[in-house]
PDB file of N, CA and C in Angstrom:
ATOM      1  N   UNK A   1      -2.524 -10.891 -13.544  1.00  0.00           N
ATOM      2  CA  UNK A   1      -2.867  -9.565 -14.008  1.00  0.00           C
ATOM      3  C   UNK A   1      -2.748  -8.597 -12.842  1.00  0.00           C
ATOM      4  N   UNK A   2      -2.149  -7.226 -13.052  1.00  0.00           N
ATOM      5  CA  UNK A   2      -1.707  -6.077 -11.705  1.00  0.00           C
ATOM      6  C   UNK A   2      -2.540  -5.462 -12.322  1.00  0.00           C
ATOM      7  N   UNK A   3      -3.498  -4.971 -11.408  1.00  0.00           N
ATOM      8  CA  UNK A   3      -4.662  -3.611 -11.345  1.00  0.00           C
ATOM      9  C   UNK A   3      -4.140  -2.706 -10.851  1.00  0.00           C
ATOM     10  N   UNK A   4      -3.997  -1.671 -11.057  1.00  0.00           N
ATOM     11  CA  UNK A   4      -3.591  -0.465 -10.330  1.00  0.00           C
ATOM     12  C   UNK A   4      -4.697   0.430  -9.813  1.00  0.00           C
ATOM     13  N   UNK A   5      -4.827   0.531  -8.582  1.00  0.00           N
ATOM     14  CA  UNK A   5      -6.273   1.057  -7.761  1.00  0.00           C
ATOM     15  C   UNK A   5      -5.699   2.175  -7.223  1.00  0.00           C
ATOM     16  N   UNK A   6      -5.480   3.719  -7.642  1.00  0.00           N
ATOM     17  CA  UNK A   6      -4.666   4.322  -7.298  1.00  0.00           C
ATOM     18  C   UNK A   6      -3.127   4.171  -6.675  1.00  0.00           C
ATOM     19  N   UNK A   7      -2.841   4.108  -5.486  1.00  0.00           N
ATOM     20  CA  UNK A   7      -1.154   4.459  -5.343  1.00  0.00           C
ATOM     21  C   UNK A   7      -1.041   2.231  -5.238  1.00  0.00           C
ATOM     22  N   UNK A   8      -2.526   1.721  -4.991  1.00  0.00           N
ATOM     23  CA  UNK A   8      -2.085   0.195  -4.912  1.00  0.00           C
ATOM     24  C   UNK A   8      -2.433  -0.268  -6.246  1.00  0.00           C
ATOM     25  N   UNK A   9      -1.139  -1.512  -6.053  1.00  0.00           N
ATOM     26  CA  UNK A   9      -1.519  -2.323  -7.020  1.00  0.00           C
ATOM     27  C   UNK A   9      -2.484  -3.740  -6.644  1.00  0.00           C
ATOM     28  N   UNK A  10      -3.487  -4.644  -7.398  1.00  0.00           N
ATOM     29  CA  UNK A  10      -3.937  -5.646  -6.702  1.00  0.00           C
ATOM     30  C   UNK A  10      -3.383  -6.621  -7.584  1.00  0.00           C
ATOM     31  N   UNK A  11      -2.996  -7.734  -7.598  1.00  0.00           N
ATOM     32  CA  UNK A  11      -2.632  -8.745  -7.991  1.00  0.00           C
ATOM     33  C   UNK A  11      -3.709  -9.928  -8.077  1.00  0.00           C
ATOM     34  N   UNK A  12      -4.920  -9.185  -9.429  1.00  0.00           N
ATOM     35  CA  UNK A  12      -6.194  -9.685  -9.569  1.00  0.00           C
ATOM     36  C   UNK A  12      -5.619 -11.463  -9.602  1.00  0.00           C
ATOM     37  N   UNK A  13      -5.036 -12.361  -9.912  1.00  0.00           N
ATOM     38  CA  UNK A  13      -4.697 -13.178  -9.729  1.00  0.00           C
ATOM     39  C   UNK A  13      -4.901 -14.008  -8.595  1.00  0.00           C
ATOM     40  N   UNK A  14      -3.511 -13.379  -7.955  1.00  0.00           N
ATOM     41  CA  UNK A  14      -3.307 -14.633  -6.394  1.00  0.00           C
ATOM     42  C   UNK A  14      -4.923 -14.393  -5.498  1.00  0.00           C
ATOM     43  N   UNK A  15      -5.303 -12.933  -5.432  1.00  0.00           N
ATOM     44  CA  UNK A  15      -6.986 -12.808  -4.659  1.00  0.00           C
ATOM     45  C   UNK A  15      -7.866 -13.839  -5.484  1.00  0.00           C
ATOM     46  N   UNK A  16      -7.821 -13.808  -6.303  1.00  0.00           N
ATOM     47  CA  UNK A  16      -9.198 -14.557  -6.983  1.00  0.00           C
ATOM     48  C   UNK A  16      -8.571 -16.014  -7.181  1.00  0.00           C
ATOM     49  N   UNK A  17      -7.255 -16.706  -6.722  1.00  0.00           N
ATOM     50  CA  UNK A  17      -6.961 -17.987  -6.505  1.00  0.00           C
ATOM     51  C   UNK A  17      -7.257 -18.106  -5.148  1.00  0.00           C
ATOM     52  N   UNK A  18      -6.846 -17.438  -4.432  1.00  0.00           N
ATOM     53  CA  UNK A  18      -6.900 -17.505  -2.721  1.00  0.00           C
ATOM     54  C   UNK A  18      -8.745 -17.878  -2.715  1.00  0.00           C
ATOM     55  N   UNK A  19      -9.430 -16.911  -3.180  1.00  0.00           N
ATOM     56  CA  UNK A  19     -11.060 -17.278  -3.374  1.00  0.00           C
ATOM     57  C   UNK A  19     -11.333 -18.680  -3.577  1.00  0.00           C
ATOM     58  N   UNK A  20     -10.978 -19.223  -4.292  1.00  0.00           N
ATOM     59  CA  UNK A  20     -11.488 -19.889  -5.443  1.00  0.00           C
ATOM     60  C   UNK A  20     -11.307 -20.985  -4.601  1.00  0.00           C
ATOM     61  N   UNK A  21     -10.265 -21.373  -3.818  1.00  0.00           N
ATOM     62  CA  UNK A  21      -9.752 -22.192  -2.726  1.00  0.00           C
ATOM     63  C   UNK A  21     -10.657 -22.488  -1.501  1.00  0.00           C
ATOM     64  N   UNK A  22     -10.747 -21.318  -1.079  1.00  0.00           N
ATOM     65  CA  UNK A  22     -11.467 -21.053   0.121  1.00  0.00           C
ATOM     66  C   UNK A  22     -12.738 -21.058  -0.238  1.00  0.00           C
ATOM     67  N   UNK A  23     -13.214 -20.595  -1.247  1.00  0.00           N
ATOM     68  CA  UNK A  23     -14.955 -21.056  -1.495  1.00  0.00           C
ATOM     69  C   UNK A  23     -15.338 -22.179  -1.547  1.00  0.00           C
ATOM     70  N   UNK A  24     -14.261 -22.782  -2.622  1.00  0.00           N
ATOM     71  CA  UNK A  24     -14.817 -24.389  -3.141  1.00  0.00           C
ATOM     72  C   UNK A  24     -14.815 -24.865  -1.478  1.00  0.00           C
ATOM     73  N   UNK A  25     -13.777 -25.116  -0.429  1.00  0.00           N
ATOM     74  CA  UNK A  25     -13.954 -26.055   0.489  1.00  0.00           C
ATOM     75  C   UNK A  25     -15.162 -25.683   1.384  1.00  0.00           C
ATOM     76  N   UNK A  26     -15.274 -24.004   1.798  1.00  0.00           N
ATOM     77  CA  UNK A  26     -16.209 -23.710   2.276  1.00  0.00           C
ATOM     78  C   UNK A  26     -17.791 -24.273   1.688  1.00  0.00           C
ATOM     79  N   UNK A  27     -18.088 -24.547   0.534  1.00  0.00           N
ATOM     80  CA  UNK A  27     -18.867 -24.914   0.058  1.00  0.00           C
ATOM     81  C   UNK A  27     -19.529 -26.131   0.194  1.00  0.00           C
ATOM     82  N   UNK A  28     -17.974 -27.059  -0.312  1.00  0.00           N
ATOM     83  CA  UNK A  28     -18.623 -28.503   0.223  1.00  0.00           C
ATOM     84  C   UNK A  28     -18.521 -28.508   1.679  1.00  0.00           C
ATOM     85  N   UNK A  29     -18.243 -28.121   2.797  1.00  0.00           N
ATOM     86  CA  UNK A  29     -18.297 -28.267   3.827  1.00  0.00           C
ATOM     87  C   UNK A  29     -19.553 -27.547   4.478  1.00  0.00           C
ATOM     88  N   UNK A  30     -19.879 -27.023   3.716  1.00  0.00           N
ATOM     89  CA  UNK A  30     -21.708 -26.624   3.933  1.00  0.00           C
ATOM     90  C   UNK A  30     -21.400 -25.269   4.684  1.00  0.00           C
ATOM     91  N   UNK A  31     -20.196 -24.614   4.674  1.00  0.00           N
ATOM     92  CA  UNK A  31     -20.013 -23.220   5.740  1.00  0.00           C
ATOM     93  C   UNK A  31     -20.842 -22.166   4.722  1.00  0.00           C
ATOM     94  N   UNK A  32     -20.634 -22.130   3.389  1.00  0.00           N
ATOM     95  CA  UNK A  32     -21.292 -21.196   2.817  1.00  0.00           C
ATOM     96  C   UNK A  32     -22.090 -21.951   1.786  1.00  0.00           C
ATOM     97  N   UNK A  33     -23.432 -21.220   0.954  1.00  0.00           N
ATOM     98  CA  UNK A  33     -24.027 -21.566   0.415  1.00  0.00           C
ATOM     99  C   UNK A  33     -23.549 -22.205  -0.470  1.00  0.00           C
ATOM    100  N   UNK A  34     -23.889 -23.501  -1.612  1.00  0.00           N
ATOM    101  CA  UNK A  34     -23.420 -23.278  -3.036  1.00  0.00           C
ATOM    102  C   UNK A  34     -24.249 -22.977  -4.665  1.00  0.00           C
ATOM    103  N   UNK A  35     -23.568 -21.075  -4.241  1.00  0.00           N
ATOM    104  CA  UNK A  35     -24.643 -20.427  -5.246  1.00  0.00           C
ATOM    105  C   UNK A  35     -23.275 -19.937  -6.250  1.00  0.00           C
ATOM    106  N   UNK A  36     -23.172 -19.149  -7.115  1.00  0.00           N
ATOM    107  CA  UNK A  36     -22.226 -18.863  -7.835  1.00  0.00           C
ATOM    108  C   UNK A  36     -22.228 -17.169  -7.408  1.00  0.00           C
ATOM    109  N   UNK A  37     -22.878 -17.040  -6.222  1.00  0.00           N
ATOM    110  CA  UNK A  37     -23.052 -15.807  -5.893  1.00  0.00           C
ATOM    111  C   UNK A  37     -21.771 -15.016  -5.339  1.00  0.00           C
ATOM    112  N   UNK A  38     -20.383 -14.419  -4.971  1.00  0.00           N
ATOM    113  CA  UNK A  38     -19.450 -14.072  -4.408  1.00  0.00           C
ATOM    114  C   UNK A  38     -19.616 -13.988  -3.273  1.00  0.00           C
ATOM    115  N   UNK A  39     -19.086 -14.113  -1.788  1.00  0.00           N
ATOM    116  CA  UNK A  39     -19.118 -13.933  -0.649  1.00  0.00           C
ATOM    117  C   UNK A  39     -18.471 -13.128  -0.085  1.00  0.00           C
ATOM    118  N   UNK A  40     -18.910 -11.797  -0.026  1.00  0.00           N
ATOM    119  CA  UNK A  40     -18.224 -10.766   0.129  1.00  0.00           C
ATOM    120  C   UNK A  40     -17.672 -10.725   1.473  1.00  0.00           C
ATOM    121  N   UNK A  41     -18.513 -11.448   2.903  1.00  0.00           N
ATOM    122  CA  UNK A  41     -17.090 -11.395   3.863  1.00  0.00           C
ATOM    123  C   UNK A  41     -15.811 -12.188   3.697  1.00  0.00           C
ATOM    124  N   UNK A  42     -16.159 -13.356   3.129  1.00  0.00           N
ATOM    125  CA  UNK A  42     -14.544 -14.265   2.415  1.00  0.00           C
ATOM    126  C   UNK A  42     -13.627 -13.483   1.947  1.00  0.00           C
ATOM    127  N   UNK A  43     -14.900 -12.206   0.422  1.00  0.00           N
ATOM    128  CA  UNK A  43     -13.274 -11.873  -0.001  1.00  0.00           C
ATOM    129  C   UNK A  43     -12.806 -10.700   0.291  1.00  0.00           C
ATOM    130  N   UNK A  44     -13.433  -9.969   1.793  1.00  0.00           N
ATOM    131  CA  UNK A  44     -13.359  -8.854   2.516  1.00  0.00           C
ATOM    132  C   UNK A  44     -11.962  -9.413   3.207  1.00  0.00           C
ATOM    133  N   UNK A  45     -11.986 -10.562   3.577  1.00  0.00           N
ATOM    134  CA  UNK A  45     -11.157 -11.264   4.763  1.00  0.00           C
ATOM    135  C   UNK A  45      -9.289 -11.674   3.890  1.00  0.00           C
ATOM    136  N   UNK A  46      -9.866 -12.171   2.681  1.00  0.00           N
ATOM    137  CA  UNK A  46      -8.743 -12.053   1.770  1.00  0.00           C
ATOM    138  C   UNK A  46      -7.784 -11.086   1.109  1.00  0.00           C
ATOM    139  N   UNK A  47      -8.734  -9.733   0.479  1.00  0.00           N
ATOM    140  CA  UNK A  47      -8.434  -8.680   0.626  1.00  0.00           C
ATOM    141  C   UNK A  47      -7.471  -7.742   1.537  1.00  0.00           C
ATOM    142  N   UNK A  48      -8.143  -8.303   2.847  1.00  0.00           N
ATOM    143  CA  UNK A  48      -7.556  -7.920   4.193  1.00  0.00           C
ATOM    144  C   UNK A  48      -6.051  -8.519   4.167  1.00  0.00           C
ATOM    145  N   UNK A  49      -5.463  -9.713   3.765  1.00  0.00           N
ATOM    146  CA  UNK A  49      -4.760 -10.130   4.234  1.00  0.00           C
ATOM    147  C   UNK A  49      -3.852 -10.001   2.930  1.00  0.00           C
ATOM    148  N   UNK A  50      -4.202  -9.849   2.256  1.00  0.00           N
ATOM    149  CA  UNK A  50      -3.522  -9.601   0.415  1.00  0.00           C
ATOM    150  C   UNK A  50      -2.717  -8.390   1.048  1.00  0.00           C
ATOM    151  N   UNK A  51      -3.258  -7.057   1.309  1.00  0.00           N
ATOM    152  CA  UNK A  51      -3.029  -5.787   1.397  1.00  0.00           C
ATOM    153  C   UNK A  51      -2.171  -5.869   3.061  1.00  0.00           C
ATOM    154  N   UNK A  52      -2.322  -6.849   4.039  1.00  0.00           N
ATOM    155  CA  UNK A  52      -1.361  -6.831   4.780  1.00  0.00           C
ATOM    156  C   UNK A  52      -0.087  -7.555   4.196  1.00  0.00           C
ATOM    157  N   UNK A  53       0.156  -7.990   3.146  1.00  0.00           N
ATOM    158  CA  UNK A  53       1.129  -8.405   2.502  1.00  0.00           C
ATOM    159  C   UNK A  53       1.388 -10.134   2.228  1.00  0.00           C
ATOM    160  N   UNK A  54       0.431 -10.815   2.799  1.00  0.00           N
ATOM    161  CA  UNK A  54       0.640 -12.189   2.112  1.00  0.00           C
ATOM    162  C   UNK A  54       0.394 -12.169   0.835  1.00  0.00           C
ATOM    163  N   UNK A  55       1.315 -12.989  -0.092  1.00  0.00           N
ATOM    164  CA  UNK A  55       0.912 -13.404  -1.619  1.00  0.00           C
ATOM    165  C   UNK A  55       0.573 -13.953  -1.890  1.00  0.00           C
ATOM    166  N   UNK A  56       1.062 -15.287  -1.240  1.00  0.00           N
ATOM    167  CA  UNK A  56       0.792 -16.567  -1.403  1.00  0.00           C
ATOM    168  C   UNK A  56      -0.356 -17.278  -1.556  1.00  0.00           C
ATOM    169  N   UNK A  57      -1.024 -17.820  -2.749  1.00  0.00           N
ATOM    170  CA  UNK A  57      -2.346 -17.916  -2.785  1.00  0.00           C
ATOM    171  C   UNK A  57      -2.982 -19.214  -1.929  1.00  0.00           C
ATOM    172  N   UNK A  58      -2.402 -20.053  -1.714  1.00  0.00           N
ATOM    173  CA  UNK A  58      -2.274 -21.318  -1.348  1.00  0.00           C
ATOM    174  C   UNK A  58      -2.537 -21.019   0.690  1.00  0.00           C
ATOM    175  N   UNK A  59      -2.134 -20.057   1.070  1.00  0.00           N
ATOM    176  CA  UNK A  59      -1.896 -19.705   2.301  1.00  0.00           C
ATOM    177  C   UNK A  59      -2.988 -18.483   2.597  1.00  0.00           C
ATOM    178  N   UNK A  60      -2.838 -17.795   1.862  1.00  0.00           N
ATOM    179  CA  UNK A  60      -4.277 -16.568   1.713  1.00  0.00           C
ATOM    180  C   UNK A  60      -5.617 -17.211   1.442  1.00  0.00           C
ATOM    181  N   UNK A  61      -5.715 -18.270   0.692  1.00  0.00           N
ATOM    182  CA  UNK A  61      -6.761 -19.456   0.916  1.00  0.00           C
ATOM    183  C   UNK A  61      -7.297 -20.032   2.048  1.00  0.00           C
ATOM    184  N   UNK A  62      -6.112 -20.960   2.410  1.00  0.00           N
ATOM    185  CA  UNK A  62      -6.190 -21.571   3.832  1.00  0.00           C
ATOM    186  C   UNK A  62      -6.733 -20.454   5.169  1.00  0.00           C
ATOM    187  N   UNK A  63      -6.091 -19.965   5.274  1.00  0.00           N
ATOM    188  CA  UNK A  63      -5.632 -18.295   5.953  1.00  0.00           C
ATOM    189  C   UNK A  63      -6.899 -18.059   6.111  1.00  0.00           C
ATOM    190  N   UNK A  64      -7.905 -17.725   5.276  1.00  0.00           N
ATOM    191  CA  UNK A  64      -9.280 -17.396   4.893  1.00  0.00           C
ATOM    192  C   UNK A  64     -10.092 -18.275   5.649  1.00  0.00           C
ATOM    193  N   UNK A  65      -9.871 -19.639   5.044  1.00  0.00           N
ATOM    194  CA  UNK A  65     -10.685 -20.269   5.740  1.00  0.00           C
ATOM    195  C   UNK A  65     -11.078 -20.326   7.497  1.00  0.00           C
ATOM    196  N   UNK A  66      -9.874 -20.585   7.710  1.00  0.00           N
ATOM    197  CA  UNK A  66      -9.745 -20.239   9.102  1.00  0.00           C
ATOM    198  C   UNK A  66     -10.301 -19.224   9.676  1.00  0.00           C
ATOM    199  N   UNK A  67      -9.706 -17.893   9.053  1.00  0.00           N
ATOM    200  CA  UNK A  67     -10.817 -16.740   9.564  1.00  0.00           C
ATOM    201  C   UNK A  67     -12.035 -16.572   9.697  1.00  0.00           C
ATOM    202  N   UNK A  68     -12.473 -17.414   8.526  1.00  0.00           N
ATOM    203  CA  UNK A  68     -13.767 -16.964   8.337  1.00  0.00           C
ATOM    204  C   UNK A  68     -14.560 -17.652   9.107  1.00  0.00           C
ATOM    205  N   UNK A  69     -14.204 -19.311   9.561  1.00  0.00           N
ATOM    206  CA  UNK A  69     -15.153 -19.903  10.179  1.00  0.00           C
ATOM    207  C   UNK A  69     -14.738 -20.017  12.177  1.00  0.00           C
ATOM    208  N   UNK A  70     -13.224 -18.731  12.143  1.00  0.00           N
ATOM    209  CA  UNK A  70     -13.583 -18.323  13.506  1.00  0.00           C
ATOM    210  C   UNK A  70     -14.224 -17.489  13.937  1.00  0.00           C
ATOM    211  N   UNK A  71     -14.856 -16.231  12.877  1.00  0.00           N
ATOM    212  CA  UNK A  71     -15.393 -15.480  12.880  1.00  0.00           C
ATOM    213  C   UNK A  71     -16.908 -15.505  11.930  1.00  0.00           C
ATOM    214  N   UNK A  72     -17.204 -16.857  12.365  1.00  0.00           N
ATOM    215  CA  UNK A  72     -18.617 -17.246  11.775  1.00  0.00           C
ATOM    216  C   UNK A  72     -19.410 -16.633  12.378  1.00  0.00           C
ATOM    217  N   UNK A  73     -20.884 -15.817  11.562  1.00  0.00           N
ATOM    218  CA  UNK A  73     -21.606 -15.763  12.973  1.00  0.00           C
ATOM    219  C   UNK A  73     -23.323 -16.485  12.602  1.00  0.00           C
ATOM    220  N   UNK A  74     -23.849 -16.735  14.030  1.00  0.00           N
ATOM    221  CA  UNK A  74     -24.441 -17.589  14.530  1.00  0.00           C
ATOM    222  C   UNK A  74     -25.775 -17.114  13.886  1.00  0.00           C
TER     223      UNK A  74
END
């Protein structure tokens, strides 16, 4: 599904697969809670990287993960 958010489009899709990826592992790996609550720096960090132009949900996932738990904080 394409959202159109003024002059952008979001590709409600590949973001909320890229999530869905990166939560579940974050989850069982105990980095983030497991609540059904959204994690808004995850999908701040996804977002981020959607709109720098990766599509790929599989990689915007991974991608995420990485970010997020180099930029864990203490």
């Amino acid at each position: 599904m394409l959202v159109e958010r003024g002059l952008q489009v979001l590709n409600v899709e590949a973001v909320g697969d890229a999530y869905a990826i990166a939560s579940n592992y974050l989850r069982r790996s105990g980095a983030i809670s497991d609540t059904s609550v959204t994690n808004d720096r995850l999908l701040e960090i996804i977002v981020r990287m959607f709109n720098g132009g990766e599509g790929n949900r599989l990689r915007l996932g991974n991608r995420a993960i990485t970010k997020f738990q180099s930029t864990r904080i203490s």
